[in-house]
C-alpha atoms as a PDB file:
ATOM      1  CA  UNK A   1     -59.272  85.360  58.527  1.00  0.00           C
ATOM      2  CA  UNK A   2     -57.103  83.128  56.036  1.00  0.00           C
ATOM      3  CA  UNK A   3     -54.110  82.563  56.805  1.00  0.00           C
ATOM      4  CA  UNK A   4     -51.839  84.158  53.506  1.00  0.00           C
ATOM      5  CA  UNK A   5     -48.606  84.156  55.852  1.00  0.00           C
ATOM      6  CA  UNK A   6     -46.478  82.202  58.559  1.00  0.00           C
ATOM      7  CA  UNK A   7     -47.364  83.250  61.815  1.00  0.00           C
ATOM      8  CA  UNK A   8     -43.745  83.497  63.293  1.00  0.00           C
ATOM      9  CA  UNK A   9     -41.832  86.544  62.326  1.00  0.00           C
ATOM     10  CA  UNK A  10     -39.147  84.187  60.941  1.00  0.00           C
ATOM     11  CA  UNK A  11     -41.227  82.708  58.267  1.00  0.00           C
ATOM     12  CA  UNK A  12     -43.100  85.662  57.417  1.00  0.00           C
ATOM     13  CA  UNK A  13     -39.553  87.386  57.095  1.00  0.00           C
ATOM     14  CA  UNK A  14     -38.622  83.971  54.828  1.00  0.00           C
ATOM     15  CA  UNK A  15     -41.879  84.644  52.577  1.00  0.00           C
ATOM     16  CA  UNK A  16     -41.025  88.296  52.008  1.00  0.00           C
ATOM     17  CA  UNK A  17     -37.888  87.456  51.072  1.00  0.00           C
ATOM     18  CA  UNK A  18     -38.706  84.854  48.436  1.00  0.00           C
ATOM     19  CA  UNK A  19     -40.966  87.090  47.134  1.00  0.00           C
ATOM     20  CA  UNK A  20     -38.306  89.703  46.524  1.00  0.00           C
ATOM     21  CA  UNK A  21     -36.230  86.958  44.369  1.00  0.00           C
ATOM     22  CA  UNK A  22     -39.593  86.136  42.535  1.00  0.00           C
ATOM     23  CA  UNK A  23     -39.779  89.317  41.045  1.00  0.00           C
ATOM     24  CA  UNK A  24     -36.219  89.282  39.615  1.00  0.00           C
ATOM     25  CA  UNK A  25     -36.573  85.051  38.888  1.00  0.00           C
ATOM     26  CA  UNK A  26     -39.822  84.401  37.853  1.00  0.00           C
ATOM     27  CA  UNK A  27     -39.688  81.080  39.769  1.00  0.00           C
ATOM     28  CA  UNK A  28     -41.591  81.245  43.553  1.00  0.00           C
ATOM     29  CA  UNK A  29     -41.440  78.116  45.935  1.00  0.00           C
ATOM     30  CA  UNK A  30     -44.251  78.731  49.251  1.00  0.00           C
ATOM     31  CA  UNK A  31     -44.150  74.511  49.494  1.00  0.00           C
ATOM     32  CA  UNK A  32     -44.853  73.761  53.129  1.00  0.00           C
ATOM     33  CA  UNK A  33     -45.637  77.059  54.591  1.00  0.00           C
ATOM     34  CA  UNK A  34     -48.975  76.357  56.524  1.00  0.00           C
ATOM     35  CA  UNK A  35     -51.006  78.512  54.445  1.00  0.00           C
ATOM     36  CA  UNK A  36     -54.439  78.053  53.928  1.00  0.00           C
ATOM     37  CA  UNK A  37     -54.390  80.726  51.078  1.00  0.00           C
ATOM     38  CA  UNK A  38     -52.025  82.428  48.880  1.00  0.00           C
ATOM     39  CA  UNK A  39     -50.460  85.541  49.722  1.00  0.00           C
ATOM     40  CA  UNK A  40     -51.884  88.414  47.354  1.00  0.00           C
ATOM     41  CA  UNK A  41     -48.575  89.673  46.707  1.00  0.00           C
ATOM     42  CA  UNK A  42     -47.776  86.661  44.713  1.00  0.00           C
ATOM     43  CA  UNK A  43     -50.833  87.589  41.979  1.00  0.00           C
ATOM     44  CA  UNK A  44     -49.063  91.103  41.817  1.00  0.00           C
ATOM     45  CA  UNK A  45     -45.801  89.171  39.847  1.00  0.00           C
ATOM     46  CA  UNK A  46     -46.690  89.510  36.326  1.00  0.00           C
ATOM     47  CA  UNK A  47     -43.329  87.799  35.510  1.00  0.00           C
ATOM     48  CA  UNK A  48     -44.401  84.213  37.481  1.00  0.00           C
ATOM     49  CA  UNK A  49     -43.277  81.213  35.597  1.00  0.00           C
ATOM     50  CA  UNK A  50     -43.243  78.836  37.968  1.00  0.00           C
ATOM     51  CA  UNK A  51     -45.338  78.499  41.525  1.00  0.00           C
ATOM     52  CA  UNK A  52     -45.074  76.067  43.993  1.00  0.00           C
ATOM     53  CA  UNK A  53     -47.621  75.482  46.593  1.00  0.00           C
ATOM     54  CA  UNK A  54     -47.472  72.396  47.823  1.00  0.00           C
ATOM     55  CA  UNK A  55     -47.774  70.962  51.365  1.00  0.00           C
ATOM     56  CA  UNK A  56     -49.824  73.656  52.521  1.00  0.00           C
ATOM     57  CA  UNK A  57     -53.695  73.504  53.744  1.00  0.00           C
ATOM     58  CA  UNK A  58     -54.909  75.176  50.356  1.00  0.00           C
ATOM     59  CA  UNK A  59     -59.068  74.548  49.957  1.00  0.00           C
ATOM     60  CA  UNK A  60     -59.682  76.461  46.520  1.00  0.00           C
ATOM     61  CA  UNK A  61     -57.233  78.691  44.412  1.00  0.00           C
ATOM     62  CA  UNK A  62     -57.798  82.351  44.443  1.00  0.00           C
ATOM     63  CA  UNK A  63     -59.812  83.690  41.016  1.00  0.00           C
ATOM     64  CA  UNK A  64     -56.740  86.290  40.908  1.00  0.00           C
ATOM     65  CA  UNK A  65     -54.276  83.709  40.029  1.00  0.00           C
ATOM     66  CA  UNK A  66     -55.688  84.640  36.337  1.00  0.00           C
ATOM     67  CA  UNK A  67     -53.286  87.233  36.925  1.00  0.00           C
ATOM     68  CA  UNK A  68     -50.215  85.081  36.364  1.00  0.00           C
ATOM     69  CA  UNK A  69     -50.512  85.365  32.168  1.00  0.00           C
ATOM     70  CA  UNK A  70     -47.069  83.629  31.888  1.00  0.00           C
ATOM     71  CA  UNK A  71     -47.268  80.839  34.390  1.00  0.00           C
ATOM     72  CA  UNK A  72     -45.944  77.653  32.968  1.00  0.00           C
ATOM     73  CA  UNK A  73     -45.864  75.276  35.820  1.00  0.00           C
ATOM     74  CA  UNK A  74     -48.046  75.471  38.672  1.00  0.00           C
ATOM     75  CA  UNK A  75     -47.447  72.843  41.840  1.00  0.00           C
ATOM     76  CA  UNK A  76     -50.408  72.086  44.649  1.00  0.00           C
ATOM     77  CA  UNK A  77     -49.426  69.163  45.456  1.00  0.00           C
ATOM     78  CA  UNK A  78     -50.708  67.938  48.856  1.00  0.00           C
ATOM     79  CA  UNK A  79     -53.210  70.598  49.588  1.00  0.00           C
ATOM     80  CA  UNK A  80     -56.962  70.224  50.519  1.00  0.00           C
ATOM     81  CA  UNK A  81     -58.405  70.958  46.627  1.00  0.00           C
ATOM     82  CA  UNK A  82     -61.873  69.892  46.414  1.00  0.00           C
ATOM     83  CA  UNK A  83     -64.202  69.682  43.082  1.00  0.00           C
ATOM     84  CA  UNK A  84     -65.348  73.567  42.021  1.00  0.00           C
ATOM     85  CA  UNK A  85     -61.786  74.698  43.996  1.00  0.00           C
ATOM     86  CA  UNK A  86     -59.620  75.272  40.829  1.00  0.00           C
ATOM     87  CA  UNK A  87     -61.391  76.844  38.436  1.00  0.00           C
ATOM     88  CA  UNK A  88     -59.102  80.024  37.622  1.00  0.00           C
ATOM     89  CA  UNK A  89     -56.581  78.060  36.392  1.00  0.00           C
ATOM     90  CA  UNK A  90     -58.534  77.913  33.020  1.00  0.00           C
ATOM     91  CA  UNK A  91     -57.340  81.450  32.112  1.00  0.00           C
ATOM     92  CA  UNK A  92     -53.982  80.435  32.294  1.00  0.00           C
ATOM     93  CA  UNK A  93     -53.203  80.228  28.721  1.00  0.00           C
ATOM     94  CA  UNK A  94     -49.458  79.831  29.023  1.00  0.00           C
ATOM     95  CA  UNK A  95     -49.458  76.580  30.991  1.00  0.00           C
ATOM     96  CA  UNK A  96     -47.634  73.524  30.470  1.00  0.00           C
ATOM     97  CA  UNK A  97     -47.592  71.647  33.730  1.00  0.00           C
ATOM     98  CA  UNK A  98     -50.189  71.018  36.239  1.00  0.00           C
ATOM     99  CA  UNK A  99     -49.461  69.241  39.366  1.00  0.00           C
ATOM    100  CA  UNK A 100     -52.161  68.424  41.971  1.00  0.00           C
ATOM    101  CA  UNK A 101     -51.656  65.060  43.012  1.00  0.00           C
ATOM    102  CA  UNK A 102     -53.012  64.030  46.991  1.00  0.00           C
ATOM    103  CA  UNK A 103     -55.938  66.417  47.105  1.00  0.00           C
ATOM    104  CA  UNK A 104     -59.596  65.939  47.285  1.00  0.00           C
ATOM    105  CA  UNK A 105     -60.664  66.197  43.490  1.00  0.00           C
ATOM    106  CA  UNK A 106     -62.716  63.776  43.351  1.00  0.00           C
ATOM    107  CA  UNK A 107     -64.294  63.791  46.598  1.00  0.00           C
ATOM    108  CA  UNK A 108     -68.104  63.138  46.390  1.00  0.00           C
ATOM    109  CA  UNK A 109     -70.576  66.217  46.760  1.00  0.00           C
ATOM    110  CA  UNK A 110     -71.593  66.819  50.116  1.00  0.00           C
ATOM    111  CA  UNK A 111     -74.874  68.916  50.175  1.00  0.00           C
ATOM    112  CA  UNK A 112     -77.630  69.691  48.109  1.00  0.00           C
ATOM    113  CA  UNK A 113     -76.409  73.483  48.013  1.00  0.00           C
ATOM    114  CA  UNK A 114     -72.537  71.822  46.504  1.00  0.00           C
ATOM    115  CA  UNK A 115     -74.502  70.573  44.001  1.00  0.00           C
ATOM    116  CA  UNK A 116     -75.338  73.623  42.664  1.00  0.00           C
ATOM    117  CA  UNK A 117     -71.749  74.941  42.129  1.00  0.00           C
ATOM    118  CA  UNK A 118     -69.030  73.846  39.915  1.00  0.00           C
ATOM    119  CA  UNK A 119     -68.722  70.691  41.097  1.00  0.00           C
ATOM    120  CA  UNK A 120     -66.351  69.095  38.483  1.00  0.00           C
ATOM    121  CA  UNK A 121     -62.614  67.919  39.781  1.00  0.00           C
ATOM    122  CA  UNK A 122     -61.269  70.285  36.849  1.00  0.00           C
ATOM    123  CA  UNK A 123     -62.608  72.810  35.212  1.00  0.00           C
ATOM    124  CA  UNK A 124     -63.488  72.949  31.469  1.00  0.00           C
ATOM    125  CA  UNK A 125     -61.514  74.345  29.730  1.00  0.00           C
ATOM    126  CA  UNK A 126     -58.489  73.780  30.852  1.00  0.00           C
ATOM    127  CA  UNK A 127     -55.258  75.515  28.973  1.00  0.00           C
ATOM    128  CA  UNK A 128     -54.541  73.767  25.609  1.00  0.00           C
ATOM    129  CA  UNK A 129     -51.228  73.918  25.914  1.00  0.00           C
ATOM    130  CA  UNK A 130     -50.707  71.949  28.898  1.00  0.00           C
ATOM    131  CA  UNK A 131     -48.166  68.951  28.329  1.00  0.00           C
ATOM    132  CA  UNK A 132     -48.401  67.461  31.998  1.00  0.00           C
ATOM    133  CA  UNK A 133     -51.081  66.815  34.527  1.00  0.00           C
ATOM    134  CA  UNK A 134     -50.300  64.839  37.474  1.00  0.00           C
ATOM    135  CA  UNK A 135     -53.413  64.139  39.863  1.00  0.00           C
ATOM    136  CA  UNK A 136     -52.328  60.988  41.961  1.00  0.00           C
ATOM    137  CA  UNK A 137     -54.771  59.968  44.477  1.00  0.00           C
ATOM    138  CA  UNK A 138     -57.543  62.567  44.681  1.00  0.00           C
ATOM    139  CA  UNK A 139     -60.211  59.558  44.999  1.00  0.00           C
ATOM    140  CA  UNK A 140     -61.189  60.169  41.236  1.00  0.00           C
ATOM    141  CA  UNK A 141     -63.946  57.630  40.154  1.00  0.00           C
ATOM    142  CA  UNK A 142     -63.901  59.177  36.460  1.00  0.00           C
ATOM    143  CA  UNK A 143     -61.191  60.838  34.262  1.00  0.00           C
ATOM    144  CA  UNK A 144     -62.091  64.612  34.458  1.00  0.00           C
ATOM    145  CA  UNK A 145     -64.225  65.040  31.918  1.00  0.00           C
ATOM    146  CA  UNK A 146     -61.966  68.514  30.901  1.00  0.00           C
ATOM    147  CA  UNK A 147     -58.982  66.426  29.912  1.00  0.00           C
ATOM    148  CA  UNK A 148     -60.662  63.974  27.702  1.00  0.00           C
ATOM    149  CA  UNK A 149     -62.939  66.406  26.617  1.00  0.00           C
ATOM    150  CA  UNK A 150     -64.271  65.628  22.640  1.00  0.00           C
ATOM    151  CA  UNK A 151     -64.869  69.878  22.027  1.00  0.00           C
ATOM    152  CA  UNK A 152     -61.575  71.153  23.623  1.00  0.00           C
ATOM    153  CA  UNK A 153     -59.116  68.521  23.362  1.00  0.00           C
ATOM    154  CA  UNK A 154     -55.535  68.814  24.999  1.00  0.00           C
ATOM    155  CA  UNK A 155     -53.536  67.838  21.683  1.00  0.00           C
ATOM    156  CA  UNK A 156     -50.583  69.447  23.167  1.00  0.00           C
ATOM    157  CA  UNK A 157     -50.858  66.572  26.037  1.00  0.00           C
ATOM    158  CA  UNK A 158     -48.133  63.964  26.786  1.00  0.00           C
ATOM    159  CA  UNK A 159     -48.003  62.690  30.367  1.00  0.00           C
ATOM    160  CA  UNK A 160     -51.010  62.187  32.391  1.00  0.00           C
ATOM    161  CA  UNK A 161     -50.823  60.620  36.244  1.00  0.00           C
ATOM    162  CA  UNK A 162     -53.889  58.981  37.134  1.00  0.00           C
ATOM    163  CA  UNK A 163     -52.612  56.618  39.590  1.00  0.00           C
ATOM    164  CA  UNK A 164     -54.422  56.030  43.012  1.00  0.00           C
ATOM    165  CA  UNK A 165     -57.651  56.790  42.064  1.00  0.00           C
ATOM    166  CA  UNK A 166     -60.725  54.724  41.686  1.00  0.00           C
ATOM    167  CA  UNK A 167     -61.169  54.080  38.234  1.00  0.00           C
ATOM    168  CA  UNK A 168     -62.484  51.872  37.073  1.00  0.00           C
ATOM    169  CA  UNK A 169     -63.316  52.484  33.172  1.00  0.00           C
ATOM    170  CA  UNK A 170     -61.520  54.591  30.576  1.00  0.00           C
ATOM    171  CA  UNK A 171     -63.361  55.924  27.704  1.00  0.00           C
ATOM    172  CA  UNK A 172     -63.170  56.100  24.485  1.00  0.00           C
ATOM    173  CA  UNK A 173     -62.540  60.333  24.080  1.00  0.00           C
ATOM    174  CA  UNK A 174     -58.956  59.156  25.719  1.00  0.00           C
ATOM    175  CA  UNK A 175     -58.414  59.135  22.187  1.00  0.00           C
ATOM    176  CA  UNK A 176     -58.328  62.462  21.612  1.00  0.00           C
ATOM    177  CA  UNK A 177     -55.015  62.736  23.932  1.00  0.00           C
ATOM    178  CA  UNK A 178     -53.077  62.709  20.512  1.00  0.00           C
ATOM    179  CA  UNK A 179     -49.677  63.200  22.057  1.00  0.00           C
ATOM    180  CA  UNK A 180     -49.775  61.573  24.962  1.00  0.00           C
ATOM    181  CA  UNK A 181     -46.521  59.065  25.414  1.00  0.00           C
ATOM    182  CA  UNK A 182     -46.821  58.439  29.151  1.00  0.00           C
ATOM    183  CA  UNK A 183     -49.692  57.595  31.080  1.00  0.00           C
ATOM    184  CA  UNK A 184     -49.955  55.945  34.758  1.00  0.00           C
ATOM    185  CA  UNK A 185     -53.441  54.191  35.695  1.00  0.00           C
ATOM    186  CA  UNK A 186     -51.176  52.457  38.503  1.00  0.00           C
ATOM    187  CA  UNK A 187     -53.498  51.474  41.834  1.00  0.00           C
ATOM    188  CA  UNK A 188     -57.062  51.978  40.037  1.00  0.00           C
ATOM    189  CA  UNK A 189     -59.885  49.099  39.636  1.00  0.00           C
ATOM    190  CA  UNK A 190     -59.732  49.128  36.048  1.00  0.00           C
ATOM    191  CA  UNK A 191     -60.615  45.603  34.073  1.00  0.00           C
ATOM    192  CA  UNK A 192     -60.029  46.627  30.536  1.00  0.00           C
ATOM    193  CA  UNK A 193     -59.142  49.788  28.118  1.00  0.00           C
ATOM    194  CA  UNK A 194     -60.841  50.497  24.965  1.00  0.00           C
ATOM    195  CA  UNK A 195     -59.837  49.682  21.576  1.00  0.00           C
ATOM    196  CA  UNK A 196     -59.928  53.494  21.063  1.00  0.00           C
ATOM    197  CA  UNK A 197     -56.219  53.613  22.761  1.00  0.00           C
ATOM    198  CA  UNK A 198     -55.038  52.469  19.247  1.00  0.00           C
ATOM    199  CA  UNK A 199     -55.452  55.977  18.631  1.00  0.00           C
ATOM    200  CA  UNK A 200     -53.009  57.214  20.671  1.00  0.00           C
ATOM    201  CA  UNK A 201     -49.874  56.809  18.434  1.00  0.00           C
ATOM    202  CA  UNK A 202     -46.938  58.124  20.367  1.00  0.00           C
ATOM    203  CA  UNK A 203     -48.269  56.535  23.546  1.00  0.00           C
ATOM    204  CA  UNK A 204     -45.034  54.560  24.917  1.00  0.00           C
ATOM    205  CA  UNK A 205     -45.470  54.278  28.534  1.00  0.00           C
ATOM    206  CA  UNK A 206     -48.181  52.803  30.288  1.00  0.00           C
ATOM    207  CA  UNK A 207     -48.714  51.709  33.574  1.00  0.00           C
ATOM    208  CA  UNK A 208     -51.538  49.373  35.442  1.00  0.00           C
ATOM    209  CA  UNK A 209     -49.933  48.072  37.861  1.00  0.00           C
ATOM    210  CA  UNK A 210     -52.061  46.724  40.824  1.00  0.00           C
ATOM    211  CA  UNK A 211     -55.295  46.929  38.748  1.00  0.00           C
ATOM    212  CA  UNK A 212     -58.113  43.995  38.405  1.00  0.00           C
ATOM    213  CA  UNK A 213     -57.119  43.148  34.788  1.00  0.00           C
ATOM    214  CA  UNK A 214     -57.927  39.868  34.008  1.00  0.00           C
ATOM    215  CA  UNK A 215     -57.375  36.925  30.790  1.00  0.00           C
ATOM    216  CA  UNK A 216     -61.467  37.396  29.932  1.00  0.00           C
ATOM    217  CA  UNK A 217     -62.467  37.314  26.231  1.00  0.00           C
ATOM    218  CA  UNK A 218     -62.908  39.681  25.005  1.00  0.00           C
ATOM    219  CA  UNK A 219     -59.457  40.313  25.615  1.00  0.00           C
ATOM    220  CA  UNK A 220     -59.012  43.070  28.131  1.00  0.00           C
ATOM    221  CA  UNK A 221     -56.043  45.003  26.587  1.00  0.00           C
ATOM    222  CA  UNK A 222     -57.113  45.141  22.956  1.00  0.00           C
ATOM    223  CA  UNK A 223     -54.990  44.249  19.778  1.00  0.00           C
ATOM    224  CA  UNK A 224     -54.934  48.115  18.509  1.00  0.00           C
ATOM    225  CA  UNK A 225     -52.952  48.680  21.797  1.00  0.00           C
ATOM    226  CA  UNK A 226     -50.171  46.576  20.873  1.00  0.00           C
ATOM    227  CA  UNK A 227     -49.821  46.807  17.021  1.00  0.00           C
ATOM    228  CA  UNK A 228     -51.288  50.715  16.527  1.00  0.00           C
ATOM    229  CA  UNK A 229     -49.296  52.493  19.421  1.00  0.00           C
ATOM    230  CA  UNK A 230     -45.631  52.871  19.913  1.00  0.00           C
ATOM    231  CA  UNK A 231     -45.407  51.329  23.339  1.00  0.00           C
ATOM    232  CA  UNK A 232     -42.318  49.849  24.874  1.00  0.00           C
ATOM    233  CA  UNK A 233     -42.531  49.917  28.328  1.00  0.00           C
ATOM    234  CA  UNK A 234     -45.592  48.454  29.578  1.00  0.00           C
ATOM    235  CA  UNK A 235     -46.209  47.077  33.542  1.00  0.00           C
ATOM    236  CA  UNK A 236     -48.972  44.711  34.656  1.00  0.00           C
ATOM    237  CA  UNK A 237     -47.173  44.003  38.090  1.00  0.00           C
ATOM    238  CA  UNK A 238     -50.091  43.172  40.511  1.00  0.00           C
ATOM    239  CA  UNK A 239     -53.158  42.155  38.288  1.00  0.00           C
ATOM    240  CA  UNK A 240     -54.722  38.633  38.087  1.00  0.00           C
ATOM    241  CA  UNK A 241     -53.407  37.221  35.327  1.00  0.00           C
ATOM    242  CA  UNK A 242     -49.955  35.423  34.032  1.00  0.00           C
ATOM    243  CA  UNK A 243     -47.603  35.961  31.553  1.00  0.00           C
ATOM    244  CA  UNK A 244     -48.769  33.191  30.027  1.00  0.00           C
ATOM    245  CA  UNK A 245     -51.881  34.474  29.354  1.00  0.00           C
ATOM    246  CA  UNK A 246     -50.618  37.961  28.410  1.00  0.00           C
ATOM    247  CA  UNK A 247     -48.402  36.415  25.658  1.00  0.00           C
ATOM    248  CA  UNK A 248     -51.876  34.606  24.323  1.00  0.00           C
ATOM    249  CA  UNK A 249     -53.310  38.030  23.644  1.00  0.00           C
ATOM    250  CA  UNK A 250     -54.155  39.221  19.941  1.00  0.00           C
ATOM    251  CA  UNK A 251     -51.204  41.927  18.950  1.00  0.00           C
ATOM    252  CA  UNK A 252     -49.106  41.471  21.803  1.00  0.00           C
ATOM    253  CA  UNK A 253     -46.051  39.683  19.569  1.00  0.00           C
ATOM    254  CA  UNK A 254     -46.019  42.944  17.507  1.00  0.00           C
ATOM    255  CA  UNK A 255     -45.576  44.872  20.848  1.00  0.00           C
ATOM    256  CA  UNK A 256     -42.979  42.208  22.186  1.00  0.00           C
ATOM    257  CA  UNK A 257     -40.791  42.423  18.698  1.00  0.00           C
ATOM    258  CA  UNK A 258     -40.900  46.179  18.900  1.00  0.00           C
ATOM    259  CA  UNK A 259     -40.033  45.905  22.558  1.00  0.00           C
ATOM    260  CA  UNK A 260     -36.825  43.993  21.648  1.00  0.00           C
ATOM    261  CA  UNK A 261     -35.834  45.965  18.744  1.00  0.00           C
ATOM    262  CA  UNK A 262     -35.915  49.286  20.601  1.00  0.00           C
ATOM    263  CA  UNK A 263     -34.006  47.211  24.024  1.00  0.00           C
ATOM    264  CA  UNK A 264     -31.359  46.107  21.433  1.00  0.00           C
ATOM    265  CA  UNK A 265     -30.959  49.657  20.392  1.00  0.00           C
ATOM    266  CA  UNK A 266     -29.991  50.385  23.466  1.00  0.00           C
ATOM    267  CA  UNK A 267     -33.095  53.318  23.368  1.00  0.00           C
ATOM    268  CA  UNK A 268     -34.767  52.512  26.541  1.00  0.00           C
ATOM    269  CA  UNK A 269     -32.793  52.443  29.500  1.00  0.00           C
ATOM    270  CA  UNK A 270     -33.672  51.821  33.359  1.00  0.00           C
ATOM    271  CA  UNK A 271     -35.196  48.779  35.129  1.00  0.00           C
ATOM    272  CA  UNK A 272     -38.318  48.356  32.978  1.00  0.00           C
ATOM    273  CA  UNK A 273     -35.941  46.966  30.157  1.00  0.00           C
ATOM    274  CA  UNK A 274     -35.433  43.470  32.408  1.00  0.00           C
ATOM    275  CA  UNK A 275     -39.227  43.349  33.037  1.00  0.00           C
ATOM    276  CA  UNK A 276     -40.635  39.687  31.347  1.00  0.00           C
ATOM    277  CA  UNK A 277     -43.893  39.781  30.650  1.00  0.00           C
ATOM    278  CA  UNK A 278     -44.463  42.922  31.704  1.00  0.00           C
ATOM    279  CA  UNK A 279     -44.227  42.471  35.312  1.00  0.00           C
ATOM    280  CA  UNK A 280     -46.523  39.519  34.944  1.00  0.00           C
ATOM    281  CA  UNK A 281     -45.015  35.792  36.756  1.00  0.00           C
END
């Protein structure tokens, strides 16, 4: 039998209780409860906004969670998710944030008989309303093809956390991401991005740190990335190549002058404004 509940009285008295505030709040927290499913009372709050389930021992999400209609942000962070586990999240039209980072997404199939379910790390479709989707380190070896995907596109789409993975390509259908601003590839393998991220046009934070980006021609971070995007805040900290070599690259004055103009607006604050060559020595 699953375990939906704390096994002290204490804890289970602690659930109950934040269950009762759900139902007036909308907002339920079960992070690091022990639970390796959800309490069914939960899919019984039509109200739900947000639901937090993080640091628990979560394998798949329960098909009833298609009960939450208004759910906005939904947290399982640190769980045990594998591919085919999270597929009832796609009749959750309402959502806006999706959170999963340090599961088992992208874990390869195991069996012959896996193989025959639903084996993608996300399933398609996913809500098109979403704006965030954080999935740090699930040992992802391809962006789900459900976020990039050229028939359902998330338009609506503006940060996306891809870091610790192992990627080690983007494609081209990033492209259809058409409001992403903010997007992490930090700790991948990847050598180069397409010239199809020219197409993202409010794209204005990017991160590769610690990837295996190198000065190869062709150039390996093209010319439509500096002059067609609006990025400012750009970090290569950790791949092999110098700053040198960076400012050599096709485009990358246009991005450097537009850099300057928006730090001597005073627009972008924080320590990436005293980054030189983007993290690059």
């Amino acid at each position: 039998m699953g375990n939906s509940h704390p096994h002290n009285k204490t804890g289970r008295k602690v659930v109950e209780q934040k269950l009762e505030n759900a139902r007036k709040t909308g907002v339920l927290s079960l992070c690091e409860h022990k639970l390796d499913s959800c309490p069914s009372q939960v899919f019984e709050i039509s109200k739900l906004t947000t639901l937090d389930l993080s640091k628990n021992k979560l394998v798949s999400l329960n098909s009833k969670l298609s009960n939450l209609k208004v759910l906005k942000s939904l947290n399982v962070d640190n769980n045990t998710l594998t591919p085919g586990s999270m597929t009832s999240i796609s009749s959750l039209t309402k959502l806006k944030t999706l959170s999963a980072s340090n599961n088992l997404l992208g874990r390869p199939v195991a069996s012959a008989a896996d193989m025959k379910k639903n084996t993608n790390a996300l399933p398609t479709p996913l809500p098109k309303g979403l704006k965030t989707i954080l999935l740090s380190n699930n040992s992802l070896s391809t962006i789900p093809r459900s976020i990039v995907n050229n028939s359902n596109p998330l338009k609506m789409l503006e940060k996306l956390d891809l870091s610790s993975n192992n990627l080690a390509t983007v494609p081209e259908s990033i492209a259809n991401l058409l409001s992403l601003n903010d997007l992490n590839l930090d700790n991948n393998v990847v050598v180069s991005l397409p010239s199809a991220v020219g197409r993202l046009k409010k794209l204005k934070v990017l991160s590769l740190r610690k990837n295996h980006i190198s000065a190869t021609n062709p150039q390996p971070l093209p010319k439509e990335l500096w002059t067609d995007t609006l990025l400012i805040d750009m970090n290569l900290h950790g791949n092999p190549m110098t700053s040198t070599q960076l400012n050599a690259m096709d485009g990358y004055d246009v991005f450097l002058s537009r850099r300057r103009e928006v730090k001597n607006k005073d627009i972008l604050g924080g320590a990436m404004t005293d980054l030189e060559g983007c993290g690059l020595k």
